[in-house]
N, C-alpha and C. Protein backbone atom coordinates (compact mmCIF):
# COMPACT_ATOMS: atom_id res chain seq x y z
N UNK A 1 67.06 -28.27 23.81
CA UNK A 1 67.13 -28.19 25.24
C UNK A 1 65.92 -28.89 25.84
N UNK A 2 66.27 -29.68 27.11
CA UNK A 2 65.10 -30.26 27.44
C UNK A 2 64.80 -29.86 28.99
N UNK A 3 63.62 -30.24 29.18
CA UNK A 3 63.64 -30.48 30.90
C UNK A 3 63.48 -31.36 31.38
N UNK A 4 63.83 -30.89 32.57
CA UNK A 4 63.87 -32.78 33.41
C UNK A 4 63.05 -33.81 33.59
N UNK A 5 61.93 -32.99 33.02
CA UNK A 5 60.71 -34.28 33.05
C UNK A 5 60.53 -35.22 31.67
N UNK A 6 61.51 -34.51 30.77
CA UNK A 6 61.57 -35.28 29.11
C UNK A 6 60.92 -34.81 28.41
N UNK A 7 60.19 -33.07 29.13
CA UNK A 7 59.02 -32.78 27.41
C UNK A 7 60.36 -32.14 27.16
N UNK A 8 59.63 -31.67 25.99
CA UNK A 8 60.76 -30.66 25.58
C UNK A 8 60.11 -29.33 25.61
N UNK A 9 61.26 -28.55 25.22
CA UNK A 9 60.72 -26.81 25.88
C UNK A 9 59.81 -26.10 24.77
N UNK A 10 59.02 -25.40 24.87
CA UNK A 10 58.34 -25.14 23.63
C UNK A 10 58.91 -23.66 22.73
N UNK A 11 58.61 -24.04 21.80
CA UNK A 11 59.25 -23.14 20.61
C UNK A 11 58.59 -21.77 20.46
N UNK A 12 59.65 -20.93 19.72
CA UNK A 12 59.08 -19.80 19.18
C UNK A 12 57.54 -20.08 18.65
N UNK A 13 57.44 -21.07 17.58
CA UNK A 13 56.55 -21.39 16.62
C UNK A 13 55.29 -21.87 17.34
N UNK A 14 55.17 -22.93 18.40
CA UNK A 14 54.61 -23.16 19.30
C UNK A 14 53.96 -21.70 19.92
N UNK A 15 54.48 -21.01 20.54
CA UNK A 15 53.72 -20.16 21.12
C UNK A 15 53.14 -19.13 20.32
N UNK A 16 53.45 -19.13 18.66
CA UNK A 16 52.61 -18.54 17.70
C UNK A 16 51.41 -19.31 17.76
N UNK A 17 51.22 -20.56 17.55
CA UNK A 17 50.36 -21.56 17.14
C UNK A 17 49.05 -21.60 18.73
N UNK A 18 49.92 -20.85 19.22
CA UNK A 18 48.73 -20.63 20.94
C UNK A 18 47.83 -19.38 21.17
N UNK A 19 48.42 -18.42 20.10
CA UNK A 19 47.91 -17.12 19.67
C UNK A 19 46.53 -17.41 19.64
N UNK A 20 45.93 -16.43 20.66
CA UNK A 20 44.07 -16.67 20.67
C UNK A 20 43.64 -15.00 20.43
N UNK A 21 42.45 -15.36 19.48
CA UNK A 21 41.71 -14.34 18.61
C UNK A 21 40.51 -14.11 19.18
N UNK A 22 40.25 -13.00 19.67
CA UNK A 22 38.93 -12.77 20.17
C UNK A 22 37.92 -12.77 18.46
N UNK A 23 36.76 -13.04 19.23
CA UNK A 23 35.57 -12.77 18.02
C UNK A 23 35.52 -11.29 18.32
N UNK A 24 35.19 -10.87 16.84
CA UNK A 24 35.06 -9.17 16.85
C UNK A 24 33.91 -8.29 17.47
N UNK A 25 33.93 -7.06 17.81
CA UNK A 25 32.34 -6.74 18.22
C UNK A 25 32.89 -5.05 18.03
N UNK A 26 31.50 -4.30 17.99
CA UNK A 26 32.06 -3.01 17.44
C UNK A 26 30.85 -2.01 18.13
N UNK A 27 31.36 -0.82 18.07
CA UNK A 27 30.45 0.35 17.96
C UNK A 27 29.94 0.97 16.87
N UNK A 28 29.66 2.35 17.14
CA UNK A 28 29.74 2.93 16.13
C UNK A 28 29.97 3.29 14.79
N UNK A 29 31.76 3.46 15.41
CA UNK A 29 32.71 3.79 14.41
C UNK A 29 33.93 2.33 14.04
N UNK A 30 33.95 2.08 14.53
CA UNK A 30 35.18 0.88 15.14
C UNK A 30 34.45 -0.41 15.28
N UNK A 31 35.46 -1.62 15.13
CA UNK A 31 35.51 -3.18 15.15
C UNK A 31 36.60 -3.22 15.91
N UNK A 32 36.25 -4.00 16.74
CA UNK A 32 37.42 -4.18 17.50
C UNK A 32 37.87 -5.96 18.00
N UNK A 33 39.12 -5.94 18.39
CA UNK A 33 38.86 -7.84 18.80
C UNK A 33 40.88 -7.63 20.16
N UNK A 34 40.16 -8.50 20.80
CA UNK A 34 41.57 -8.77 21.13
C UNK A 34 42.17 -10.05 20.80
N UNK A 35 43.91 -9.98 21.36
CA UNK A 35 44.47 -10.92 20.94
C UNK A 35 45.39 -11.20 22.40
N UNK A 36 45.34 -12.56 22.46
CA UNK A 36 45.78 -13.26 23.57
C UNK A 36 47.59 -13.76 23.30
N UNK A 37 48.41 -13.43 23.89
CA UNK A 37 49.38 -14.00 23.73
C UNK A 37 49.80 -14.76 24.82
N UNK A 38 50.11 -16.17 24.14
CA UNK A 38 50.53 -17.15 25.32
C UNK A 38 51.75 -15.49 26.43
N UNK A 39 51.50 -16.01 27.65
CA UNK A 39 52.59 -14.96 28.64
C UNK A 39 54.05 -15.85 28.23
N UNK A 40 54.41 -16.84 28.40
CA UNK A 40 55.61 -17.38 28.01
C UNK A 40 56.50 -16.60 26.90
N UNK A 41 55.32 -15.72 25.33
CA UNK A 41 55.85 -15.82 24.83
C UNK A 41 56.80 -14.05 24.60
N UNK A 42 55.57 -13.50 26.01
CA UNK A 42 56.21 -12.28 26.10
C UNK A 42 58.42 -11.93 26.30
N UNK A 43 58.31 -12.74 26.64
CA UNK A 43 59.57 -13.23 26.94
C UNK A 43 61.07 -13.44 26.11
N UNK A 44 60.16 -13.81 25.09
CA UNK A 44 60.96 -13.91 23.70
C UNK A 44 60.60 -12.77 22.71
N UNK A 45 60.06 -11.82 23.20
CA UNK A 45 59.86 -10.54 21.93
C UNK A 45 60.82 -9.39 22.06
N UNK A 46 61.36 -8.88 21.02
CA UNK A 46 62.42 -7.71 21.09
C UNK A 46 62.05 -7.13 22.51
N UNK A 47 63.23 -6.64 23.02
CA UNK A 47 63.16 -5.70 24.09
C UNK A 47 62.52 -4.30 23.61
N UNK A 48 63.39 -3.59 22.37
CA UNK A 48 62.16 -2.56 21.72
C UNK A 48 60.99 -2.64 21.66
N UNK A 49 60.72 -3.52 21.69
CA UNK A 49 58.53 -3.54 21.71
C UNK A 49 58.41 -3.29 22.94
N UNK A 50 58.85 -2.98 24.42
CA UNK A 50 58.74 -2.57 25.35
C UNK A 50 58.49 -1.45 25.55
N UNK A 51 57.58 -0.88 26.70
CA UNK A 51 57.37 0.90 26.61
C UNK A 51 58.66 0.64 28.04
N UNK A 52 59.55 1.58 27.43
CA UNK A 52 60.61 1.96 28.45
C UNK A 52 60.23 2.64 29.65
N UNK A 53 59.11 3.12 29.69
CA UNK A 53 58.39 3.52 31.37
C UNK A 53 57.56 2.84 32.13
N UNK A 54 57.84 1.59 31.03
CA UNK A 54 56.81 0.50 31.90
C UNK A 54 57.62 -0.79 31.78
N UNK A 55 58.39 -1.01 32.94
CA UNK A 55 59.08 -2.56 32.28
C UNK A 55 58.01 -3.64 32.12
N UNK A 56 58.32 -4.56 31.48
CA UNK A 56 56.79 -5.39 31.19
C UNK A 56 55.69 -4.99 30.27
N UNK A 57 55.99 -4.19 29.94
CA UNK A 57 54.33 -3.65 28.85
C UNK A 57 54.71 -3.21 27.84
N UNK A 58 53.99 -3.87 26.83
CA UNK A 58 54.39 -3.64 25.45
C UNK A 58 53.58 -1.90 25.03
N UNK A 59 54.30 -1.46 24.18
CA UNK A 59 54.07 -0.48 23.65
C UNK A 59 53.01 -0.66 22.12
N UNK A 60 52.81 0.48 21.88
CA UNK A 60 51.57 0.34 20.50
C UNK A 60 53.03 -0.14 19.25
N UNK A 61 52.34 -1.34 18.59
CA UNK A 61 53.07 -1.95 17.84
C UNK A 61 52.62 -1.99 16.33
N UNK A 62 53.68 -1.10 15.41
CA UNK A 62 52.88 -1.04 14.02
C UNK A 62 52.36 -2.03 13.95
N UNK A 63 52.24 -2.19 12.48
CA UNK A 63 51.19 -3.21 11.66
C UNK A 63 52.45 -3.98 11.51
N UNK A 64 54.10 -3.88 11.31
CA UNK A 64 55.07 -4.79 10.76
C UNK A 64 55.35 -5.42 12.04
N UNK A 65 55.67 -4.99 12.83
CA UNK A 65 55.62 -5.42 14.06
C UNK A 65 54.66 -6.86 14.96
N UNK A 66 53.57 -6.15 14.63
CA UNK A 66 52.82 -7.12 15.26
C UNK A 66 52.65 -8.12 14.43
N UNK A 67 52.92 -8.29 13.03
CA UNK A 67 52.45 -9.43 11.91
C UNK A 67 54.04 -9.98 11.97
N UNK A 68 55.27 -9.41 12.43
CA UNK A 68 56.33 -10.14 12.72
C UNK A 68 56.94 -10.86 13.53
N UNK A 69 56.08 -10.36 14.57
CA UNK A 69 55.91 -11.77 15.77
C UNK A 69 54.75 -12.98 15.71
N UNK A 70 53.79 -12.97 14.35
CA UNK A 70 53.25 -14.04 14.33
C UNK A 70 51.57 -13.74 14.32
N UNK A 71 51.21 -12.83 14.97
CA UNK A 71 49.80 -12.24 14.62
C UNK A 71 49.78 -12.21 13.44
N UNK A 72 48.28 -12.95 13.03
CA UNK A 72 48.11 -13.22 11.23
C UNK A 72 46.37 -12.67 11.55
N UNK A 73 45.95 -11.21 10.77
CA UNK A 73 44.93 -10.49 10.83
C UNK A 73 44.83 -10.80 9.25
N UNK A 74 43.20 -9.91 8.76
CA UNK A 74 42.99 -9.52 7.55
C UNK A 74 43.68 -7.78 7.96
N UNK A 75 43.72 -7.07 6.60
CA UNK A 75 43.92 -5.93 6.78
C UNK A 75 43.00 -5.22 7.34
N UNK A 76 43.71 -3.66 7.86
CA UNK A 76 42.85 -2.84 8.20
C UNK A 76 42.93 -2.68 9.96
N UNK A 77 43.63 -3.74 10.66
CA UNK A 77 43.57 -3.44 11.92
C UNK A 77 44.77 -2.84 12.60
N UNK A 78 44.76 -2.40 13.28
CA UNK A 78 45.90 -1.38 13.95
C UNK A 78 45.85 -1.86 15.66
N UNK A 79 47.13 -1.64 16.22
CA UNK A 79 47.00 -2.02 17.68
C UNK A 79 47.11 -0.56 18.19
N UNK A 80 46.05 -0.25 19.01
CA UNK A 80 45.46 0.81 19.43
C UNK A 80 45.70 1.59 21.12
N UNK A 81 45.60 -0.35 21.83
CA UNK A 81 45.85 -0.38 23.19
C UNK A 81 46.45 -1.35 23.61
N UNK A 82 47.05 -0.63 25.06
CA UNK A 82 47.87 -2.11 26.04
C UNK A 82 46.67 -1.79 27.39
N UNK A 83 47.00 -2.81 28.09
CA UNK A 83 46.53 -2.89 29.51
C UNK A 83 47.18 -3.70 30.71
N UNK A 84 48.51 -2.60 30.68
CA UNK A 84 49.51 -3.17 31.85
C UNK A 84 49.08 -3.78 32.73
N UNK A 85 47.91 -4.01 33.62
CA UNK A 85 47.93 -5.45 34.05
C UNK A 85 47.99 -6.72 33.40
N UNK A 86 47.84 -7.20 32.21
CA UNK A 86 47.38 -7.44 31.16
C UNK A 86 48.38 -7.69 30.06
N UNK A 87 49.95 -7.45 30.06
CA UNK A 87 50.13 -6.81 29.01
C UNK A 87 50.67 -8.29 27.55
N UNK A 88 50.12 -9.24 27.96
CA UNK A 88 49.94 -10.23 26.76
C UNK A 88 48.83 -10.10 25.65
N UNK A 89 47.79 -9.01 26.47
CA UNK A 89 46.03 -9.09 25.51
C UNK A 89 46.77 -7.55 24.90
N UNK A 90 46.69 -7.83 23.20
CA UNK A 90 46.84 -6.73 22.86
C UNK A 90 45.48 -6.37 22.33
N UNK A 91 45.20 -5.14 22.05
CA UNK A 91 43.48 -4.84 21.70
C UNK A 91 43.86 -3.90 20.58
N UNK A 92 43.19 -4.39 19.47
CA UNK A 92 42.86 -4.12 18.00
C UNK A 92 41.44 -3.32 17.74
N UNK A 93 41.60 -2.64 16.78
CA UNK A 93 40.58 -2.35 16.10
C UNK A 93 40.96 -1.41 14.71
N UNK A 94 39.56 -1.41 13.87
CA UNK A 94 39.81 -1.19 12.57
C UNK A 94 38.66 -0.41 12.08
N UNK A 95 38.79 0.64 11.35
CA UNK A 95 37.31 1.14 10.93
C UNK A 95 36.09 0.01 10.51
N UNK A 96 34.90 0.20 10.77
CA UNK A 96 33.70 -0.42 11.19
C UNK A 96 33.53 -0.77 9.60
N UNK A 97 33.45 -1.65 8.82
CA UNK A 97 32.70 -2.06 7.65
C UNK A 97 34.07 -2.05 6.68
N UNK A 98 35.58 -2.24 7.13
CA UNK A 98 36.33 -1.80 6.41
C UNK A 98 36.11 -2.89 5.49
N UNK A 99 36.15 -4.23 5.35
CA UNK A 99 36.40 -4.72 4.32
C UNK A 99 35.42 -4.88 3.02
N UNK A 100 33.96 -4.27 3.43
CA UNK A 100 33.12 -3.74 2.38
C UNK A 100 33.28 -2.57 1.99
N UNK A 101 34.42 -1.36 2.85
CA UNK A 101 34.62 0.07 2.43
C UNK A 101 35.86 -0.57 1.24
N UNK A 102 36.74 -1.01 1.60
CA UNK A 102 38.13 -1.35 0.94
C UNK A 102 38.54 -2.67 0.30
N UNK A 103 37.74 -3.06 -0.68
CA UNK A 103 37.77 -4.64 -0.91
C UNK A 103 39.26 -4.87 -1.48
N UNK A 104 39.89 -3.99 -1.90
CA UNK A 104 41.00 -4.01 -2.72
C UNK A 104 42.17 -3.86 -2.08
N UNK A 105 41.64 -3.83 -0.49
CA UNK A 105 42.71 -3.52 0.76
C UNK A 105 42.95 -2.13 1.25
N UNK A 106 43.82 -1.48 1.99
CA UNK A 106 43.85 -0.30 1.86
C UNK A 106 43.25 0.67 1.32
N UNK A 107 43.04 1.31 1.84
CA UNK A 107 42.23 2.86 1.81
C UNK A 107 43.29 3.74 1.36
N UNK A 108 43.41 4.71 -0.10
CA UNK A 108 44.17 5.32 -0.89
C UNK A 108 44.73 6.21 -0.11
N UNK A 109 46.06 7.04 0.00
CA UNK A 109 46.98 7.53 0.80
C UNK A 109 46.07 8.94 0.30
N UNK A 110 45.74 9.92 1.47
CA UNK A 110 45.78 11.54 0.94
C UNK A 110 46.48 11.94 -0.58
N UNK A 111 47.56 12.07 -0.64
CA UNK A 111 48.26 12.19 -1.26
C UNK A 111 48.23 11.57 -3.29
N UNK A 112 47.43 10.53 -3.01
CA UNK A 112 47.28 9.31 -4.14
C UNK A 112 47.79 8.40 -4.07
N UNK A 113 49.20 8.25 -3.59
CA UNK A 113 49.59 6.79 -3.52
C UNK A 113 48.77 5.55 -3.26
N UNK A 114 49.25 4.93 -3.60
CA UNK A 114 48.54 3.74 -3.87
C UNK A 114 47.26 3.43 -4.37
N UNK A 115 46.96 4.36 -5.24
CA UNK A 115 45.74 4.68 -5.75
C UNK A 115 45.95 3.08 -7.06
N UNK A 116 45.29 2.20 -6.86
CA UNK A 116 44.99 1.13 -7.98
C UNK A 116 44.12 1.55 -9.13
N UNK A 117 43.51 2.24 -9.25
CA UNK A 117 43.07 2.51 -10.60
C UNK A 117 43.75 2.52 -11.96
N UNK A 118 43.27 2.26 -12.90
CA UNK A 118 43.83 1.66 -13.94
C UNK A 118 43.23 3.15 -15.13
């Protein structure tokens, strides 16, 4: 599909490739960073990722979720917040030092699962 001026319209893939990464900064406890999504591309994301009491604003989006629309993180971060004026900047954060706490990825389930030990 084109428009009338001869560009052509831009793609799913395209508005992955526009995805902007804040540099990280932290407190305490927490690292945090946001993430910019072109607004165009709000447009094209499941209607379920919507908070149904807010038309327009995305809701807290697992970890499959947000890495299935094209957000490419290291592990360990979780989407935490929206900011309905706002609602293209999603805001991340992850425990503070995780990837020197968890070099092996994940942090072992209560339970044991996923316990890698040999």
């Amino acid at each position: 599909m084109s428009r009338e001026d001869g560009a052509r319209e831009p793609t799913y893939n395209d508005y992955v490739e526009r995805i902007h990464y804040s540099e990280k900064y932290n407190d305490d406890q927490w690292e945090y960073r946001h993430v910019i999504l072109p607004k165009p591309m709000l447009k094209l994301l499941p209607e379920n990722y919507f908070d149904p009491s807010e038309p327009g604003v995305l809701r807290i989006l697992s970890d499959q979720e947000w890495r299935g629309i094209g957000i490419t993180q290291s592990m360990g971060w979780e989407h935490y917040e929206v900011h309905a004026p706002e609602p293209h900047i999603l805001l991340f954060r992850r425990e503070k030092d995780y990837q020197k706490k968890y070099q092996q990825g994940q942090p072992v389930a209560a339970n044991g699962s996923g316990d890698k030990k040999k």
